[in-house]
Protein backbone atom coordinates (compact mmCIF):
# COMPACT_ATOMS: atom_id res chain seq x y z
CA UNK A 1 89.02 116.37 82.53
CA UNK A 2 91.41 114.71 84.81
CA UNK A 3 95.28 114.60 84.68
CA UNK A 4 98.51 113.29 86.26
CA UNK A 5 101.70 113.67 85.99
CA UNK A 6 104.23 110.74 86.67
CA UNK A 7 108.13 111.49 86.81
CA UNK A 8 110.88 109.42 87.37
CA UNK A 9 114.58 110.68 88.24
CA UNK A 10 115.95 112.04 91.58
CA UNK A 11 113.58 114.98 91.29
CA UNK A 12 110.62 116.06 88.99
CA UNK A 13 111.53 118.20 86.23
CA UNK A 14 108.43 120.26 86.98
CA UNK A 15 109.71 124.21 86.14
CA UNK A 16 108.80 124.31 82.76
CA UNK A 17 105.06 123.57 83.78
CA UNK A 18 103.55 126.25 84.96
CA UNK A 19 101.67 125.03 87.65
CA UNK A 20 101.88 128.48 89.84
CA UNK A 21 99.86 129.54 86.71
CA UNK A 22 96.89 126.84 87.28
CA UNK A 23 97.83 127.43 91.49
CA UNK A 24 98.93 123.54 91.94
CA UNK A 25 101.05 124.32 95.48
CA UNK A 26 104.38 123.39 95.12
CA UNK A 27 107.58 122.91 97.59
CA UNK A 28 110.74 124.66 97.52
CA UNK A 29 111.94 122.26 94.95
CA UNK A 30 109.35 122.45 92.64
CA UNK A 31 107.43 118.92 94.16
CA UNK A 32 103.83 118.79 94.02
CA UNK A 33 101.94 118.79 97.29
CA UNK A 34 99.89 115.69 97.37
CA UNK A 35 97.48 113.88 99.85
CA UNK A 36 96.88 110.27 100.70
CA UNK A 37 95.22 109.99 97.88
CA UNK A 38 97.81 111.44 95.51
CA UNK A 39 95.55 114.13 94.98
CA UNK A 40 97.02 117.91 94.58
CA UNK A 41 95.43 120.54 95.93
CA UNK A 42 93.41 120.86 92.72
CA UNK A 43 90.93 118.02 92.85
CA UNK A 44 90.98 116.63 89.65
CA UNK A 45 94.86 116.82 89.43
CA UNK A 46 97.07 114.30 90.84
CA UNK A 47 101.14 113.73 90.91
CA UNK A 48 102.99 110.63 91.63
CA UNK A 49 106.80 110.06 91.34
CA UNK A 50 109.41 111.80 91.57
CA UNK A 51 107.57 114.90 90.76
CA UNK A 52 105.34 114.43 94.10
CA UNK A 53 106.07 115.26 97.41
CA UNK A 54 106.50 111.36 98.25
CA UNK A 55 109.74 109.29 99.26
CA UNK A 56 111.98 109.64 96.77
CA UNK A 57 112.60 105.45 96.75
CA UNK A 58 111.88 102.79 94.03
CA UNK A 59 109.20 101.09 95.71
CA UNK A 60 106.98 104.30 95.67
CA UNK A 61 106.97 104.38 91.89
CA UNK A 62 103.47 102.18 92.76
CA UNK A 63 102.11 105.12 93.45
CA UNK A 64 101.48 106.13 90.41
CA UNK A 65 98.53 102.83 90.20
CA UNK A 66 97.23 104.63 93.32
CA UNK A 67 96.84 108.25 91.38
CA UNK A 68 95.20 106.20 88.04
CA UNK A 69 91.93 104.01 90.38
CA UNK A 70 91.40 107.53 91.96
CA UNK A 71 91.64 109.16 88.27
CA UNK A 72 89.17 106.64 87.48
CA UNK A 73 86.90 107.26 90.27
CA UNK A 74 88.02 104.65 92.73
CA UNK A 75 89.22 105.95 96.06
CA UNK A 76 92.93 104.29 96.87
CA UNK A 77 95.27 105.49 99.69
CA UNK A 78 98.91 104.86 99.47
CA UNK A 79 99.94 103.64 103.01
CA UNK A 80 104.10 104.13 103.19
CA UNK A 81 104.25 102.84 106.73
CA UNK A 82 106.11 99.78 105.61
CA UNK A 83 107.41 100.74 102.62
CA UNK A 84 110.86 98.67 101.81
CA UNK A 85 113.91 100.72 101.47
CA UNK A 86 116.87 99.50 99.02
CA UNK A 87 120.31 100.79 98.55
CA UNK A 88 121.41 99.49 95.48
CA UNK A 89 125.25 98.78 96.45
CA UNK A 90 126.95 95.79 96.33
CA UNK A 91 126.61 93.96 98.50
CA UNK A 92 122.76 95.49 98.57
CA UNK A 93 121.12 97.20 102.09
CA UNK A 94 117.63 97.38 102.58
CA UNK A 95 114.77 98.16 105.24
CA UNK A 96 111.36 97.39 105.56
CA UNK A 97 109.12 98.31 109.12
CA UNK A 98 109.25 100.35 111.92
CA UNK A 99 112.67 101.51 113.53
CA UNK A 100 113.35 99.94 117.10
CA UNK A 101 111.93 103.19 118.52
CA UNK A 102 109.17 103.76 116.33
CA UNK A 103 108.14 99.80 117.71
CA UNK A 104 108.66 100.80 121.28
CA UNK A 105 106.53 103.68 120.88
CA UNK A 106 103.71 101.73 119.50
CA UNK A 107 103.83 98.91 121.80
CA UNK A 108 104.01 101.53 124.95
CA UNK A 109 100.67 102.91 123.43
CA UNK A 110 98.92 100.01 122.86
CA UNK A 111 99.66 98.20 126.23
CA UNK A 112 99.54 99.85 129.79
CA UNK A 113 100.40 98.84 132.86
CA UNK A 114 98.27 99.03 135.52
CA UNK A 115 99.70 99.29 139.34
CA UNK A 116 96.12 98.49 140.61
């Protein structure tokens, strides 16, 4: 049998669970320590939203489509590397990328110079 849990709010409402009891590694806050694959440390357990140890933003709520191919024997990764990032204020922020440093770092690894 497979399972998954999905939450959504600011943080998982996971103490009432148990899941010390079936030894599903937690955080400090009671998150569920997943993988790439939003697999827990049990195999045939998975956790997405809020109640995973993922990004606690809107956009990761897809996740949860990630934890149900794998549940059905597909093999999905969730890739957060350009994830968008929304404030919801008026007027609204948002990101979406690498930060300027996070750019130069890449670009510095992926071109040299050479002084020959």
């Amino acid at each position: 049998m497979r399972s998954i849990a999905d939450c959504h709010r600011s943080q998982g409402n996971t103490g009432s669970l148990n899941l010390a009891a079936v030894g599903i590694n937690t955080d400090e806050q009671g998150a569920v320590l997943v993988d790439e694959t939003i697999r827990s440390n049990i195999t045939h357990i998975y956790a997405a939203g809020d109640c995973a140890t993922m990004p606690q933003f809107v956009y990761v709520a897809a996740a949860g489509t990630r934890a149900a191919i794998n549940l059905t024997g597909g093999e999905a990764i969730l890739n957060l590397s350009n994830m968008p990032a929304v404030i919801f204020t008026y007027p609204q922020v948002a990101t979406v990328g690498l930060t300027v440093l996070a750019a130069k770092n890449a670009v510095s690894r992926l071109f040299f110079v050479s002084s020959i």
